[in-house]
C-alpha atoms as a PDB file:
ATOM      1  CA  UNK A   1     105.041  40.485  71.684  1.00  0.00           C
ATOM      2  CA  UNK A   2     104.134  43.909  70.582  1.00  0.00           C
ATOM      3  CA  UNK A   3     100.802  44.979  69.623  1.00  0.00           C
ATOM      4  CA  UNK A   4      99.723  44.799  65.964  1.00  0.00           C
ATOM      5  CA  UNK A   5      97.199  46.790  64.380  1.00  0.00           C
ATOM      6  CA  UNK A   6      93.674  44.303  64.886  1.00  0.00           C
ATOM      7  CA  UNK A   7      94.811  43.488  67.858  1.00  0.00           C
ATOM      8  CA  UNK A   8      92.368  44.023  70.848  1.00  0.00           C
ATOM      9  CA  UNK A   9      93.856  47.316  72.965  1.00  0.00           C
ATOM     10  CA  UNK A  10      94.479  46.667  76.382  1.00  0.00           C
ATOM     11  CA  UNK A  11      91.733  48.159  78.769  1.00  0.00           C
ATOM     12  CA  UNK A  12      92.880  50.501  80.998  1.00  0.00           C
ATOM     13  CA  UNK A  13      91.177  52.752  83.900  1.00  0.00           C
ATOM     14  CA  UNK A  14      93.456  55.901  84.881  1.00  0.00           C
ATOM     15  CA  UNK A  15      93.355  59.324  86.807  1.00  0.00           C
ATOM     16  CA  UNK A  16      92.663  62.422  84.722  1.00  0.00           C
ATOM     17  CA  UNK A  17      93.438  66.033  84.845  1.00  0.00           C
ATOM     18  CA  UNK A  18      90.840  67.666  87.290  1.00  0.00           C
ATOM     19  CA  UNK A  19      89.813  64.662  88.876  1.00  0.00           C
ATOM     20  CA  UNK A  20      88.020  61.685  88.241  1.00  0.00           C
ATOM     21  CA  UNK A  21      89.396  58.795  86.007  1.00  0.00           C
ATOM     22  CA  UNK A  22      89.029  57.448  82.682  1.00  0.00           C
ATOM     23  CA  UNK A  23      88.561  53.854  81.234  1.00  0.00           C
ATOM     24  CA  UNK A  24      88.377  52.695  77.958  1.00  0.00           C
ATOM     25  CA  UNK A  25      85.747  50.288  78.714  1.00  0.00           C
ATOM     26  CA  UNK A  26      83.595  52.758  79.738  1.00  0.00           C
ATOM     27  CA  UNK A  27      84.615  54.571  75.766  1.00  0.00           C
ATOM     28  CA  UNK A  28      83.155  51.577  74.228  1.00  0.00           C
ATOM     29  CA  UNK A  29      81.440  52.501  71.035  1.00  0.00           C
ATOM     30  CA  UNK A  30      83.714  55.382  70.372  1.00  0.00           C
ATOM     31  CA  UNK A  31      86.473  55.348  68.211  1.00  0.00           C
ATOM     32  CA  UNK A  32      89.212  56.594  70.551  1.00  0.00           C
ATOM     33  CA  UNK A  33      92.415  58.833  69.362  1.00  0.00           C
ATOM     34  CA  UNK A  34      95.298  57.588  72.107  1.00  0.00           C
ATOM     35  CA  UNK A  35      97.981  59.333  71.816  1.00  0.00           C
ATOM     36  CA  UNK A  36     101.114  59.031  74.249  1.00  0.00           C
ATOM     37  CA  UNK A  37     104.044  61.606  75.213  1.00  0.00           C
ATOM     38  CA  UNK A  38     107.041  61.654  77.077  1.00  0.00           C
ATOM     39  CA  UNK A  39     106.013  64.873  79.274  1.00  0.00           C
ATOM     40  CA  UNK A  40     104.145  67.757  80.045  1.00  0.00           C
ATOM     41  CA  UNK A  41     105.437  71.252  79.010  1.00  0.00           C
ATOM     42  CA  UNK A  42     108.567  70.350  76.664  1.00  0.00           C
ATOM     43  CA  UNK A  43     108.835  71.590  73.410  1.00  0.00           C
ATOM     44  CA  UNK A  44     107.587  68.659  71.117  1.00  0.00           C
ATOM     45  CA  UNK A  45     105.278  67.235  73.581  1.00  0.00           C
ATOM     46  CA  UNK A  46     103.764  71.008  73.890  1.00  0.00           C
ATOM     47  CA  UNK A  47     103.619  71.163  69.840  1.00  0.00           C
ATOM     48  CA  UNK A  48     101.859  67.972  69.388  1.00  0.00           C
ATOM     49  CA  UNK A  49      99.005  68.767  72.043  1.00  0.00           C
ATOM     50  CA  UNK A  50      98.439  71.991  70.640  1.00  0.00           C
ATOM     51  CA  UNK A  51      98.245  70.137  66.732  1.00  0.00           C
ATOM     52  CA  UNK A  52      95.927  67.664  68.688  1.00  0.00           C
ATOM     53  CA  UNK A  53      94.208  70.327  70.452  1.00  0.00           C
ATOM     54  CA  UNK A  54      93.713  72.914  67.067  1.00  0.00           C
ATOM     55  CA  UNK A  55      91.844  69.740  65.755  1.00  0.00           C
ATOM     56  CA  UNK A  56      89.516  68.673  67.819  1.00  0.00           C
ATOM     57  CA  UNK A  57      86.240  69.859  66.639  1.00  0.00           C
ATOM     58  CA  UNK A  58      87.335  67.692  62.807  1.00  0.00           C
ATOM     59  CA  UNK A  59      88.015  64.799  65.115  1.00  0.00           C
ATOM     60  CA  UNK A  60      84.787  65.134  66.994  1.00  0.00           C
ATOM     61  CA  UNK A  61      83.357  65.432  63.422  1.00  0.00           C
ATOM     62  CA  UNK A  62      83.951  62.033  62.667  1.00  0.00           C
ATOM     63  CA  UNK A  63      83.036  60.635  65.779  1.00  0.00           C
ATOM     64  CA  UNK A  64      86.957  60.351  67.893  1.00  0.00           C
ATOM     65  CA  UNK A  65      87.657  61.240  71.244  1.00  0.00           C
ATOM     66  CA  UNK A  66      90.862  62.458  71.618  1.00  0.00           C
ATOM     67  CA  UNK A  67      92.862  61.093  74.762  1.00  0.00           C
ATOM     68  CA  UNK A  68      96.553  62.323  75.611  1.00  0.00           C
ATOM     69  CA  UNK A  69      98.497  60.347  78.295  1.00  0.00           C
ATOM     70  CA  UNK A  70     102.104  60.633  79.713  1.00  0.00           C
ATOM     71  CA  UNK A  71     103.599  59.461  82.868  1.00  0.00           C
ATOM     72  CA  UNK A  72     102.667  63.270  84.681  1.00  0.00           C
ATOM     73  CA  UNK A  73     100.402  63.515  87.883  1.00  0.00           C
ATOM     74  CA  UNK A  74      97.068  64.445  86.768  1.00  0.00           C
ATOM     75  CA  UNK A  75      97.822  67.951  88.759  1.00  0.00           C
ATOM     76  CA  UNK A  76     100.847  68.866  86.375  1.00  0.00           C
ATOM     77  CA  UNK A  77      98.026  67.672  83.426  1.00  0.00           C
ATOM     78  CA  UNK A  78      95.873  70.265  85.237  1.00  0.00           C
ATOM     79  CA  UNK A  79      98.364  72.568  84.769  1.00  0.00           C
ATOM     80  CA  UNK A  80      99.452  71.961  81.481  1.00  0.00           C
ATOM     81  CA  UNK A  81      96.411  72.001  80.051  1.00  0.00           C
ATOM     82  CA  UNK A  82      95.239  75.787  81.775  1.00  0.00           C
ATOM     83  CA  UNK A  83      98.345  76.774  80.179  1.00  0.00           C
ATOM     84  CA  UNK A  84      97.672  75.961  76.435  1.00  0.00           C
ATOM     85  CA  UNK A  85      93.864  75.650  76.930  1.00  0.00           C
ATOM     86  CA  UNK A  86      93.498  72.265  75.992  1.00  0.00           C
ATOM     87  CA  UNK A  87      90.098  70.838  75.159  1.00  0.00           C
ATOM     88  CA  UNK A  88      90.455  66.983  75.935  1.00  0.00           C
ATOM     89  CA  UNK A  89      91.061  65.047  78.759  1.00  0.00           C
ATOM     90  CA  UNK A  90      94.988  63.965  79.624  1.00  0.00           C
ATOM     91  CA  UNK A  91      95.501  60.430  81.735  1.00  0.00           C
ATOM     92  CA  UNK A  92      97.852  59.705  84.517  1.00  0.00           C
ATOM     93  CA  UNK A  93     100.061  57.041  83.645  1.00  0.00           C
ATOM     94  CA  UNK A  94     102.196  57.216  86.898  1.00  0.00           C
ATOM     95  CA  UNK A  95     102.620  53.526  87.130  1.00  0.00           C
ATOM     96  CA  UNK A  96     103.193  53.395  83.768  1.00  0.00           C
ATOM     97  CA  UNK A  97     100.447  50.437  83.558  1.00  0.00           C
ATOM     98  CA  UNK A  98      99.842  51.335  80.379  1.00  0.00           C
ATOM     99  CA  UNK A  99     102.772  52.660  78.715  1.00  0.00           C
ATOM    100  CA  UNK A 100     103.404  48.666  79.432  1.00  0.00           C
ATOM    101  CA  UNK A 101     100.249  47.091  78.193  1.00  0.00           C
ATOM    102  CA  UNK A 102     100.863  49.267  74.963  1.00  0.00           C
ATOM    103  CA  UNK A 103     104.703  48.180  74.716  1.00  0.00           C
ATOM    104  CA  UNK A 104     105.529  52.292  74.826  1.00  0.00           C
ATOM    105  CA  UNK A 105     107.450  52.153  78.197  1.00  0.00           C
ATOM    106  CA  UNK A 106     110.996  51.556  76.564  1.00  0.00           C
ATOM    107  CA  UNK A 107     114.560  52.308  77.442  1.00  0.00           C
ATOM    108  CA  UNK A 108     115.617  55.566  75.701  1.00  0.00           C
ATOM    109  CA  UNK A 109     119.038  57.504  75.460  1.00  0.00           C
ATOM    110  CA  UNK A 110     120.048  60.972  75.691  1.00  0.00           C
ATOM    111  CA  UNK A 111     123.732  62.000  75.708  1.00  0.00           C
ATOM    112  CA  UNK A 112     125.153  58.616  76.197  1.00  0.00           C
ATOM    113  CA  UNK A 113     122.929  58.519  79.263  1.00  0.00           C
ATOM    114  CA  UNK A 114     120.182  55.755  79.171  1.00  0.00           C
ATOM    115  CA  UNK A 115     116.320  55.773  81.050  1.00  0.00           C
ATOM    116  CA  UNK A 116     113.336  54.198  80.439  1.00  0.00           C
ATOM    117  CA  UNK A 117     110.575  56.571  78.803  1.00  0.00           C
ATOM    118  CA  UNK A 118     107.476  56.744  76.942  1.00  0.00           C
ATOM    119  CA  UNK A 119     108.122  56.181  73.291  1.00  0.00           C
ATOM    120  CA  UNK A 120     105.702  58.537  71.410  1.00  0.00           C
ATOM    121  CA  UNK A 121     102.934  56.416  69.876  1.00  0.00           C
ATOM    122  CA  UNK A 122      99.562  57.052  68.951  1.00  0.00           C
ATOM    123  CA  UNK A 123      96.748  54.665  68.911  1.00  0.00           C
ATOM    124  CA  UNK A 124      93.381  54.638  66.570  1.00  0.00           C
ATOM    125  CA  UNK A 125      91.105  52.389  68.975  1.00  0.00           C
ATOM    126  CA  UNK A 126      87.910  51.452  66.888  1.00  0.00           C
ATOM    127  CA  UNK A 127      84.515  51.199  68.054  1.00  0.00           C
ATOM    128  CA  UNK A 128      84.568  47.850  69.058  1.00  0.00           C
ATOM    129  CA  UNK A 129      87.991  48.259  70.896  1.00  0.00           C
ATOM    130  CA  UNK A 130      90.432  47.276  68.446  1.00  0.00           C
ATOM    131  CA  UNK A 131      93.579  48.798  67.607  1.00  0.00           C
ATOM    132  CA  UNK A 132      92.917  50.236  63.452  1.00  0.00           C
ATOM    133  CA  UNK A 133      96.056  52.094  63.173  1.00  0.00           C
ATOM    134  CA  UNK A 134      99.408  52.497  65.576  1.00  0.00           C
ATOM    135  CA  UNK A 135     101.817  54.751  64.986  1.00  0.00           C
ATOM    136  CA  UNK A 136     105.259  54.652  66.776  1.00  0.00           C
ATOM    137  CA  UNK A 137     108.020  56.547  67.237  1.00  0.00           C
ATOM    138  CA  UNK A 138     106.086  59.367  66.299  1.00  0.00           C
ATOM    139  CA  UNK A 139     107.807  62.455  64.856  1.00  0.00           C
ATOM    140  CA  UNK A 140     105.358  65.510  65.897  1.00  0.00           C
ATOM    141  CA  UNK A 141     105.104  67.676  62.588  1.00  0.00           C
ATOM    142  CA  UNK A 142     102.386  66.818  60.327  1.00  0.00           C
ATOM    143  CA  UNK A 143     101.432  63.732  62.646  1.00  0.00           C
ATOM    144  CA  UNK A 144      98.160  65.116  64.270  1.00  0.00           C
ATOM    145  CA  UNK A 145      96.875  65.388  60.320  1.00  0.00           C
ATOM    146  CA  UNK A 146      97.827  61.917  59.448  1.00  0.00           C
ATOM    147  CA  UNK A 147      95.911  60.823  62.330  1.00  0.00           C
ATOM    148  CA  UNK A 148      92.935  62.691  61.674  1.00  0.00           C
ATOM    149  CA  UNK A 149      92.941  61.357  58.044  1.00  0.00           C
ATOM    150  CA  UNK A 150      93.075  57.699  59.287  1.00  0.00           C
ATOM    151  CA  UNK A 151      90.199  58.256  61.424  1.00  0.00           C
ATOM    152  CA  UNK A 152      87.923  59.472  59.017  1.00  0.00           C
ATOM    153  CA  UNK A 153      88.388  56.784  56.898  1.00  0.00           C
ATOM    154  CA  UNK A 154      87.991  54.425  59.959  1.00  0.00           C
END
């Protein structure tokens, strides 16, 4: 059954870019801005970190951490985020543990060809670890806004 918006979101403990690894147990008391991508260094995925990224100081304004996550090592996160100077930590999801506890790992098609992939999604986890607002099959322009508007009134 997929996750629904009051919902408790999954807890999770991954490797980040430049070492080290993240939980969201230990983000407790936070409100949380989750938001997955298919990979590193394509054109949308690049767009929406930099949308993300040009935000951050309004979503550290009203108190979210802003987590990306895709299925890339933490070294190619590294990368990615030297590259675009990205100012918040991106998780590991190798396993794809929790592209599965979210219901995001799903079989996609390109070209008649079919693969399993992250579906774009973003999560607004509230302080007490609840899931306030999930978007899915995210469409990059204007999202990053929408988000930051639903965690201020969160």
């Amino acid at each position: 059954m997929a996750l629904q918006e009051g919902d408790s979101a999954p807890d999770f403990t991954l490797p980040r870019d430049g070492g080290g690894e993240v939980s969201l147990a230990s983000l407790r008391g936070r409100k949380i801005v989750l938001y997955a991508y298919p990979k590193d260094n394509t054109p949308a995925c690049t767009e929406e970190a930099i949308a993300f990224n040009r935000l951050r100081k309004e979503f550290a304004d009203c108190g979210a951490e802003l987590i990306g996550v895709s299925p890339d090592s933490a070294k190619r996160h590294h990368n990615f985020k030297r590259k675009y100077d990205l100012d918040f930590p991106l998780l590991a999801d190798e396993a794809q543990a929790l592209a599965s506890a979210y219901g995001i790992w799903v079989e996609k098609s390109l070209y008649g060809r079919k693969y399993m992939g992250i579906e774009r999604s973003t999560f607004l986890i509230d302080a007490e670890g609840r899931l306030a607002r999930i978007w899915r099959k995210v469409k990059v322009e204007g999202h990053a806004e929408e988000v930051l508007a639903a965690a201020r009134a969160h």
